[in-house]
C-alpha atoms as a PDB file:
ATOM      1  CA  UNK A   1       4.316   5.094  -1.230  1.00  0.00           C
ATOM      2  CA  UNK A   2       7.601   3.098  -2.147  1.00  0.00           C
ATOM      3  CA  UNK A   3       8.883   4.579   1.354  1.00  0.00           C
ATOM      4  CA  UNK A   4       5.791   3.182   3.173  1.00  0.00           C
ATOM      5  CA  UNK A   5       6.399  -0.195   1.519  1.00  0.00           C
ATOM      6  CA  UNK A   6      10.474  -0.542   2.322  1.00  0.00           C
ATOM      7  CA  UNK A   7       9.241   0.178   5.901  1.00  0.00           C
ATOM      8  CA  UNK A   8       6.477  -2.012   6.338  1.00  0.00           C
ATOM      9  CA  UNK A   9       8.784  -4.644   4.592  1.00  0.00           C
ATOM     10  CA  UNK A  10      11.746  -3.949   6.688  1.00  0.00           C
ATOM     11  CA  UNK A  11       9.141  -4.091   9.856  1.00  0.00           C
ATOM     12  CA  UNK A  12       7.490  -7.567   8.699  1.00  0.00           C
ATOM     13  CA  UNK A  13      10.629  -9.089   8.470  1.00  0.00           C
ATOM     14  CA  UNK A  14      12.163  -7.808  11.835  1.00  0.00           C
ATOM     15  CA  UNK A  15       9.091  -8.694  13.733  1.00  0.00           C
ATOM     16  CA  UNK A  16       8.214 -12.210  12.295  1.00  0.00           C
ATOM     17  CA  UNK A  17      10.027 -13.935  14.590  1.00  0.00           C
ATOM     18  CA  UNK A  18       8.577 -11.922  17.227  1.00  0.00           C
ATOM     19  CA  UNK A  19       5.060 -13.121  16.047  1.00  0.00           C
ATOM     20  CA  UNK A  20       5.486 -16.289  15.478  1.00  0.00           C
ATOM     21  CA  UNK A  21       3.188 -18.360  18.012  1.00  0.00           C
ATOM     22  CA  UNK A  22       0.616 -16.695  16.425  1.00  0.00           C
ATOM     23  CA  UNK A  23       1.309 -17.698  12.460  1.00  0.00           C
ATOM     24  CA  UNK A  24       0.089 -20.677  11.704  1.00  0.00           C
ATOM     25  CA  UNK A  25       1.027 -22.621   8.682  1.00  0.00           C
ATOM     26  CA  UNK A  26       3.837 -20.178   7.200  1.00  0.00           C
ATOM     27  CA  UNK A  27       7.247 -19.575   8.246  1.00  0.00           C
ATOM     28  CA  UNK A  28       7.377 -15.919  10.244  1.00  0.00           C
ATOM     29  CA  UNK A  29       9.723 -14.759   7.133  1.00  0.00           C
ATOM     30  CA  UNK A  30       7.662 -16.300   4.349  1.00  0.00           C
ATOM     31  CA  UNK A  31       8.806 -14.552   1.230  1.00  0.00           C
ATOM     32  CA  UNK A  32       5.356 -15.348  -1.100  1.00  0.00           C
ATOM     33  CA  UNK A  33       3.455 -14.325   1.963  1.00  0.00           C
ATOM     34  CA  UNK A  34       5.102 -10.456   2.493  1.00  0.00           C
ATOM     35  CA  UNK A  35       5.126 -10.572  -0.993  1.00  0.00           C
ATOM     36  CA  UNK A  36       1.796 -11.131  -1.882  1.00  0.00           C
ATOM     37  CA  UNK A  37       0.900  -8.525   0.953  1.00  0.00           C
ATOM     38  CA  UNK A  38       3.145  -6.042  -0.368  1.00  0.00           C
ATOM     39  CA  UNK A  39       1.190  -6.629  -3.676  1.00  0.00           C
ATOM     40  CA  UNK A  40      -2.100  -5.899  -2.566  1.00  0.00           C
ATOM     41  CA  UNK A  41      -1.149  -2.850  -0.628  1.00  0.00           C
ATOM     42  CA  UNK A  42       0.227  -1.405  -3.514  1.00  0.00           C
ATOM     43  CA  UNK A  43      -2.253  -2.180  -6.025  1.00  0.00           C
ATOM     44  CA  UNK A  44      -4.804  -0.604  -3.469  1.00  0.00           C
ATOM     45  CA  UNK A  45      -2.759   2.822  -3.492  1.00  0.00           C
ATOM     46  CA  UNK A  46      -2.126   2.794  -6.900  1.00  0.00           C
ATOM     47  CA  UNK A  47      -5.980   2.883  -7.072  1.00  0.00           C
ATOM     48  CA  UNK A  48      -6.876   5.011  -4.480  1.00  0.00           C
ATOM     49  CA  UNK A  49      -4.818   7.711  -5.862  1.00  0.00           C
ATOM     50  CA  UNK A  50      -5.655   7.257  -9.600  1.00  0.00           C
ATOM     51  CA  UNK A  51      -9.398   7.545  -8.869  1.00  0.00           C
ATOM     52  CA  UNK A  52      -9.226  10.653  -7.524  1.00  0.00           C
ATOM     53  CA  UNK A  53      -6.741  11.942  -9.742  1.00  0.00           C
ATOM     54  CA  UNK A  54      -8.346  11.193 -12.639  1.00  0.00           C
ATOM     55  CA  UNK A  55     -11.717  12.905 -11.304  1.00  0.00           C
ATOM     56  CA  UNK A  56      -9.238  16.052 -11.067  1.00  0.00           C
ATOM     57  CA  UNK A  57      -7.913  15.868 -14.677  1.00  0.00           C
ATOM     58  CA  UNK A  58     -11.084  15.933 -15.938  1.00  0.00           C
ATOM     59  CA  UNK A  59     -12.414  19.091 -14.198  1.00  0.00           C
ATOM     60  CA  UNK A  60     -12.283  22.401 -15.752  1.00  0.00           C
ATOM     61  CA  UNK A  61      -9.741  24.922 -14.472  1.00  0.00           C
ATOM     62  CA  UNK A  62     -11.732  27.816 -15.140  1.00  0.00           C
ATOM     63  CA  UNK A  63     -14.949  26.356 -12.940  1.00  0.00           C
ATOM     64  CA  UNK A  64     -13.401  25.559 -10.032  1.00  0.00           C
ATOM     65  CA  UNK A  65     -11.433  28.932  -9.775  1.00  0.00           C
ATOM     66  CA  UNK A  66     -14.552  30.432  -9.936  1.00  0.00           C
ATOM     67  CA  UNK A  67     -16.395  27.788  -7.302  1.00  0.00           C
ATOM     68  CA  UNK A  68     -13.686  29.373  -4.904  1.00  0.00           C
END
């Protein structure tokens, strides 16, 4: 996940100048901006993985062996 964000970040801010004409109001390197994005992308795999996870936790070892 942490790998996935350096990219992305590392991507946003070497092609922000590239798509500029087509941001309109905010600088193409707008730190809040990447920020907040970087934020949100997080906090939605941060969830996405502890829903699931937790679903596992909770199951019984012994039942799903035998579900196999």
């Amino acid at each position: 996940m942490w790998v996935g964000a350096a990219l992305g970040l590392a991507a946003s801010v070497a092609l922000g100048p590239l798509l500029s004409r087509w941001l309109f109001g905010i600088a193409p390197v707008d730190g809040p901006t990447i920020a907040g994005a970087l934020l949100a992308v997080i906090v939605v795999a941060v969830i996405a993985t502890y829903v699931p996870a937790s679903r596992a936790a909770r199951a019984d070892p012994a039942i799903v062996f035998r579900a196999d």
